[in-house]
PDB file of N, CA and C in Angstrom:
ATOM      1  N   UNK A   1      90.822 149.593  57.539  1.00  0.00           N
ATOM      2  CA  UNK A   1      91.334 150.804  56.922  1.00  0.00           C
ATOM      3  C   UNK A   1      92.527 151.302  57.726  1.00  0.00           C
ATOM      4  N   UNK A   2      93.613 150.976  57.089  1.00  0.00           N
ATOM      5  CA  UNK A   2      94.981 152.359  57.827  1.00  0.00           C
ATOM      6  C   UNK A   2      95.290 153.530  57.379  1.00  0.00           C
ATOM      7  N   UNK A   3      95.144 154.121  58.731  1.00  0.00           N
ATOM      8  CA  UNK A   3      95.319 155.783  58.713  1.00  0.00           C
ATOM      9  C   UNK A   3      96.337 156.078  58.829  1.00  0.00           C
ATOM     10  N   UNK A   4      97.408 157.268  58.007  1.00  0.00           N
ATOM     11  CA  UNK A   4      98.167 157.475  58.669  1.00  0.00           C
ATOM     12  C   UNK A   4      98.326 158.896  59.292  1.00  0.00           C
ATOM     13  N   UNK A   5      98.720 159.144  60.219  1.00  0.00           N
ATOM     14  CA  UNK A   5      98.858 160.481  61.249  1.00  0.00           C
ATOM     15  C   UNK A   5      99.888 161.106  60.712  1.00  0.00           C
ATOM     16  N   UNK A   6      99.820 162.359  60.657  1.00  0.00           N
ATOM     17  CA  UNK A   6     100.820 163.130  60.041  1.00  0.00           C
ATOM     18  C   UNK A   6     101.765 164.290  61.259  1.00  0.00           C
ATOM     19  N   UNK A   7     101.041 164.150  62.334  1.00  0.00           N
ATOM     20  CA  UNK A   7     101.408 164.954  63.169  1.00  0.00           C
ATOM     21  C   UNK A   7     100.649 164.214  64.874  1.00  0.00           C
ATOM     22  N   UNK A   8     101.570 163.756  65.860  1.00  0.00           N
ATOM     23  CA  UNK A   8     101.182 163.294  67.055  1.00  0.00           C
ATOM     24  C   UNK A   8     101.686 164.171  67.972  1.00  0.00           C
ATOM     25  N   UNK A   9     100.961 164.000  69.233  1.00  0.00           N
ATOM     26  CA  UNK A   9     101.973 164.627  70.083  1.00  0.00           C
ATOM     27  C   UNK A   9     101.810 163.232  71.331  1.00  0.00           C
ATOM     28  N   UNK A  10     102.649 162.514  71.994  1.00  0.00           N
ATOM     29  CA  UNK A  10     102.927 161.754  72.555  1.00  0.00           C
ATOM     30  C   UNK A  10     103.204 161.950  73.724  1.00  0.00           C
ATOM     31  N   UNK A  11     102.234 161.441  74.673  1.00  0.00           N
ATOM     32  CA  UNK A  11     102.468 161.999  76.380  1.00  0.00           C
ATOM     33  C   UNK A  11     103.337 160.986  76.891  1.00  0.00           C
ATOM     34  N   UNK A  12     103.958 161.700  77.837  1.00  0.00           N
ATOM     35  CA  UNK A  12     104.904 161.300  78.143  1.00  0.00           C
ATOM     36  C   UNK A  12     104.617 159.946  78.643  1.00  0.00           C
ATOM     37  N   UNK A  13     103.621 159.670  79.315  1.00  0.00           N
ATOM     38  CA  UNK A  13     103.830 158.065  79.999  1.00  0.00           C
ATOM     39  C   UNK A  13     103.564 157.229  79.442  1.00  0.00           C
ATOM     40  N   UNK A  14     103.223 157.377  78.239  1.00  0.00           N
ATOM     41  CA  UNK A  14     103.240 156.364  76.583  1.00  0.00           C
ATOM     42  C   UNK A  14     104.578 156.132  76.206  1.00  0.00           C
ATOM     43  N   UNK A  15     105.654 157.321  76.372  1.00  0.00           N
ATOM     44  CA  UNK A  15     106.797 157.383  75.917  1.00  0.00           C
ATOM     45  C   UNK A  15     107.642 156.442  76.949  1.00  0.00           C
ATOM     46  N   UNK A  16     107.451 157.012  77.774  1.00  0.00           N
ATOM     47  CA  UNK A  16     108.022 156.200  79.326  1.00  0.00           C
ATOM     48  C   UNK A  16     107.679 154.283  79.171  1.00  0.00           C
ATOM     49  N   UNK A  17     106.520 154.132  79.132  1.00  0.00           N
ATOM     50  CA  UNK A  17     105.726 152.737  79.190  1.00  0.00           C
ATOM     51  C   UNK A  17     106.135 151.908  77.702  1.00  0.00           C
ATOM     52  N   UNK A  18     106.274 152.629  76.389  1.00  0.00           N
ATOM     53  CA  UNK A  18     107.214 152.372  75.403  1.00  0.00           C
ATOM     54  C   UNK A  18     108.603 151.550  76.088  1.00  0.00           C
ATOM     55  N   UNK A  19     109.247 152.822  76.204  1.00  0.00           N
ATOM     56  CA  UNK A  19     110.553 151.935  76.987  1.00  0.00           C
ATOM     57  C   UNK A  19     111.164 151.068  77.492  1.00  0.00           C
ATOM     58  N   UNK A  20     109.743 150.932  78.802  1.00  0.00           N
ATOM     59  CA  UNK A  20     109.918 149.718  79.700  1.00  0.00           C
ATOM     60  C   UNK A  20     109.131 148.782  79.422  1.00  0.00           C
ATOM     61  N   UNK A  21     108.596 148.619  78.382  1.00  0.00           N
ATOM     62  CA  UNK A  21     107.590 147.392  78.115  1.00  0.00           C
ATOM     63  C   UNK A  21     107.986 146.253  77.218  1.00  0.00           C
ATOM     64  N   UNK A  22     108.166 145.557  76.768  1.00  0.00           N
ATOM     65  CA  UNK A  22     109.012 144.731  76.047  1.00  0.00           C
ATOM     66  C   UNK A  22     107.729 144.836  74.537  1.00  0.00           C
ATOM     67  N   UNK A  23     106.314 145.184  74.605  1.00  0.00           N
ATOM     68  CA  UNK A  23     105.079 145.198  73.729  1.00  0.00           C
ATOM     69  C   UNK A  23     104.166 146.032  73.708  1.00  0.00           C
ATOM     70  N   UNK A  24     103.082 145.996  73.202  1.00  0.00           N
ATOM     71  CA  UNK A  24     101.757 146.423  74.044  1.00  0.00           C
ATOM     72  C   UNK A  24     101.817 148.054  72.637  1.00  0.00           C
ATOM     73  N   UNK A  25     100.739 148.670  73.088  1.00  0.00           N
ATOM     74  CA  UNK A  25     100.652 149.273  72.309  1.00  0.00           C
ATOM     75  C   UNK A  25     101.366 150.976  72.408  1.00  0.00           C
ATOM     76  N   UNK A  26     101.791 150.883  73.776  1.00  0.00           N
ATOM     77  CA  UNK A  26     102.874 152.448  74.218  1.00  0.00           C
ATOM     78  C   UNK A  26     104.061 151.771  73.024  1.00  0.00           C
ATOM     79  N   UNK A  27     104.724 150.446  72.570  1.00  0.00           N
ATOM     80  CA  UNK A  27     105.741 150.269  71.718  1.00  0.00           C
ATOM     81  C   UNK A  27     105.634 150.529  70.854  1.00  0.00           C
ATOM     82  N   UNK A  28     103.965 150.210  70.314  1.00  0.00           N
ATOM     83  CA  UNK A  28     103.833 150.342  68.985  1.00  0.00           C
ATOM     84  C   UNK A  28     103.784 151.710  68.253  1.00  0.00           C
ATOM     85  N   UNK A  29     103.170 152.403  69.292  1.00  0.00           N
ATOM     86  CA  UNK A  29     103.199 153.606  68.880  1.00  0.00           C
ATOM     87  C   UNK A  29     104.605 153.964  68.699  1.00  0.00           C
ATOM     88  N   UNK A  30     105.952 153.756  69.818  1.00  0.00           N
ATOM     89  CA  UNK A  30     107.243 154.176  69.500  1.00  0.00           C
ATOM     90  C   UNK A  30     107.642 153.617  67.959  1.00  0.00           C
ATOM     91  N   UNK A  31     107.292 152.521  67.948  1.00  0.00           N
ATOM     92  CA  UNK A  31     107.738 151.472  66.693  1.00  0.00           C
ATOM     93  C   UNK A  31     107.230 152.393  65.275  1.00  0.00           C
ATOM     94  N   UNK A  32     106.278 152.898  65.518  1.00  0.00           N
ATOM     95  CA  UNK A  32     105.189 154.192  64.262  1.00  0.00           C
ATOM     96  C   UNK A  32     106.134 155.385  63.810  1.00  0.00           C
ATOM     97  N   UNK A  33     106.345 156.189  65.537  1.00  0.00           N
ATOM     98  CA  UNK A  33     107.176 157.370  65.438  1.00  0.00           C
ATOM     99  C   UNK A  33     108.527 156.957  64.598  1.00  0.00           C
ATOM    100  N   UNK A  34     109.423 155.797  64.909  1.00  0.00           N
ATOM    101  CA  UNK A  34     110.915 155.486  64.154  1.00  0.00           C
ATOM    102  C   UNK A  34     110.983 155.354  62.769  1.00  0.00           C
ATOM    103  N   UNK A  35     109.618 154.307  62.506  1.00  0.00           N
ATOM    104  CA  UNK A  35     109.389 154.214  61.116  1.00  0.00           C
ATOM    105  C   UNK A  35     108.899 155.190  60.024  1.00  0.00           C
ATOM    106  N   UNK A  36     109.004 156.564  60.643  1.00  0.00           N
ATOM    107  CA  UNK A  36     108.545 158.172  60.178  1.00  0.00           C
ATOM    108  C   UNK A  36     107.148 157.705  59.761  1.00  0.00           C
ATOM    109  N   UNK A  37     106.042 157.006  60.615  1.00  0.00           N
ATOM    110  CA  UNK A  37     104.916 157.204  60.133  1.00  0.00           C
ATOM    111  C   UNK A  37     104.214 158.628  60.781  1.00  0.00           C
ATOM    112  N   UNK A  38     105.104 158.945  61.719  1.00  0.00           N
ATOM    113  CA  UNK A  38     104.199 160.329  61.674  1.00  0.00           C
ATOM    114  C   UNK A  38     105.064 161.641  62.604  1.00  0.00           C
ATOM    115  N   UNK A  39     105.199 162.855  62.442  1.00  0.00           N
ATOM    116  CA  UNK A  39     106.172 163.568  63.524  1.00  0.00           C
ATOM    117  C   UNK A  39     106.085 163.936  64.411  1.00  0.00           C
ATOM    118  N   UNK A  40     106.839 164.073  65.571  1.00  0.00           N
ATOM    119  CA  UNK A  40     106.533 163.864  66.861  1.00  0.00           C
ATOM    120  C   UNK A  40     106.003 165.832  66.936  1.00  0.00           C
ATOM    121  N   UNK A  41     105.260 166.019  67.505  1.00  0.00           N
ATOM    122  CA  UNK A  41     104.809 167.227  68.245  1.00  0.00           C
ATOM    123  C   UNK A  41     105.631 167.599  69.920  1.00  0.00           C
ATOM    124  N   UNK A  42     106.544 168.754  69.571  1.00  0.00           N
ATOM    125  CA  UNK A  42     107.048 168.797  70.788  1.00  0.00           C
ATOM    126  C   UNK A  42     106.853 170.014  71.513  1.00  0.00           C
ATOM    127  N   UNK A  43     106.002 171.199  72.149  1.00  0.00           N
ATOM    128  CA  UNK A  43     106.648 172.199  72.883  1.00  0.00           C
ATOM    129  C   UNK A  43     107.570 172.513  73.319  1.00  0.00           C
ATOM    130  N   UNK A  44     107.929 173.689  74.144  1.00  0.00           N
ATOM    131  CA  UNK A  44     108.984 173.410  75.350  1.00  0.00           C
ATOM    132  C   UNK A  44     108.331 172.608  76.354  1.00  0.00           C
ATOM    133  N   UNK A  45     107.171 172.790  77.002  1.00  0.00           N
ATOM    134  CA  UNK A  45     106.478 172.483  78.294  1.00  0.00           C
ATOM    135  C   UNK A  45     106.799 170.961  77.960  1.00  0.00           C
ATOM    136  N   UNK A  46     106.149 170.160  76.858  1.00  0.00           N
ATOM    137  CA  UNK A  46     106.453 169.009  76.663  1.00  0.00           C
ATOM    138  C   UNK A  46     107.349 168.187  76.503  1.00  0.00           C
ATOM    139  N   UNK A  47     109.053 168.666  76.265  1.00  0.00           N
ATOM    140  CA  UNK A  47     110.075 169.110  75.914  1.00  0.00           C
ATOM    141  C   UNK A  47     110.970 168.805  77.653  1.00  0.00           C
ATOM    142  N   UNK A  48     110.537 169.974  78.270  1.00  0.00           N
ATOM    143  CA  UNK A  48     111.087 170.322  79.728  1.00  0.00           C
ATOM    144  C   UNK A  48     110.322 168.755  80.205  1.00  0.00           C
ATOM    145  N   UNK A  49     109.095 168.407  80.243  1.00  0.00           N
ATOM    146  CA  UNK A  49     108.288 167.150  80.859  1.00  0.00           C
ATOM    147  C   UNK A  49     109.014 165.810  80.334  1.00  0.00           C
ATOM    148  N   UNK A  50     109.316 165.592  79.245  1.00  0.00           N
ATOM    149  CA  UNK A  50     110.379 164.750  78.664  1.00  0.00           C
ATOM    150  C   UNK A  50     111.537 164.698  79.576  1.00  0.00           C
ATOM    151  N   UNK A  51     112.322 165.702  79.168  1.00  0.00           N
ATOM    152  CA  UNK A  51     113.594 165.678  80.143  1.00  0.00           C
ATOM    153  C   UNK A  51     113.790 165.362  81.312  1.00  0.00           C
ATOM    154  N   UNK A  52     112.788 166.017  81.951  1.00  0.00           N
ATOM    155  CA  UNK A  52     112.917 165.593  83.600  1.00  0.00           C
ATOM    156  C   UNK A  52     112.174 164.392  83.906  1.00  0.00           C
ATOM    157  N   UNK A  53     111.516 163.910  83.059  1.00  0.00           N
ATOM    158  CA  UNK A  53     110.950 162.064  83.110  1.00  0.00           C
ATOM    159  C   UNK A  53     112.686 160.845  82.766  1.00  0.00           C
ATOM    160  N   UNK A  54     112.936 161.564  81.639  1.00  0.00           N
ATOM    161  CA  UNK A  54     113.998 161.029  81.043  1.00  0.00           C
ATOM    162  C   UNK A  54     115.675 160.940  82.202  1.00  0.00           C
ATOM    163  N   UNK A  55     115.824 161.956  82.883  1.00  0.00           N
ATOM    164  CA  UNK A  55     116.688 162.081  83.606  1.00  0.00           C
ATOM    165  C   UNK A  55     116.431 161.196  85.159  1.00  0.00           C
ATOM    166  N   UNK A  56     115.623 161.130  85.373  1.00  0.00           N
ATOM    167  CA  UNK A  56     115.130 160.662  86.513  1.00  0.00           C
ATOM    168  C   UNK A  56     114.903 158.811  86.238  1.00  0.00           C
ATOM    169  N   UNK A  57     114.825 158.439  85.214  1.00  0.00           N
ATOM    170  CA  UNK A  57     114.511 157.183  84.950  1.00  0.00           C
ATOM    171  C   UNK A  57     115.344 156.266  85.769  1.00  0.00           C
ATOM    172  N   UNK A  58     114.710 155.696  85.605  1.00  0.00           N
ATOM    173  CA  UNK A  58     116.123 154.551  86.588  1.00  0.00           C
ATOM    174  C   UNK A  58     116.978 153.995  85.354  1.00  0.00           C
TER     175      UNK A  58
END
C-alpha cells in the first residue's frame, strides 16, 4: 500500500545525509519532497537550524 504524506517536517540530518549520500533512504525522502509528494514543514527554529547546518557545510 502507498501512502502519500501531505505535510513532513524533515530533520535536519536527513536533509544533510540526503546530500552527501549518493542513496539510501535520507535521498529518497529528498527525491519525495522534489517530486511534490509532500510539503516541507518549516518553522523559524527549523529554518535558523537549516541555515546554520547549510552554511557551515563543507
Amino acid at each position: 500500500m502507498r501512502v502519500h504524506l501531505k505535510q513532513q517536517l524533515v530533520n535536519t540530518g536527513v536533509f544533510v545525509s540526503a546530500l552527501r549520500a549518493g542513496g539510501g533512504a535520507s535521498r529518497q525522502i529528498l527525491r519525495l519532497l522534489l517530486r511534490n509528494w509532500f510539503t516541507l514543514l518549516l518553522g523559524v527554529a527549523h529554518w535558523s537550524e537549516y541555515q546554520d547546518v547549510l552554511v557551515s557545510y563543507p
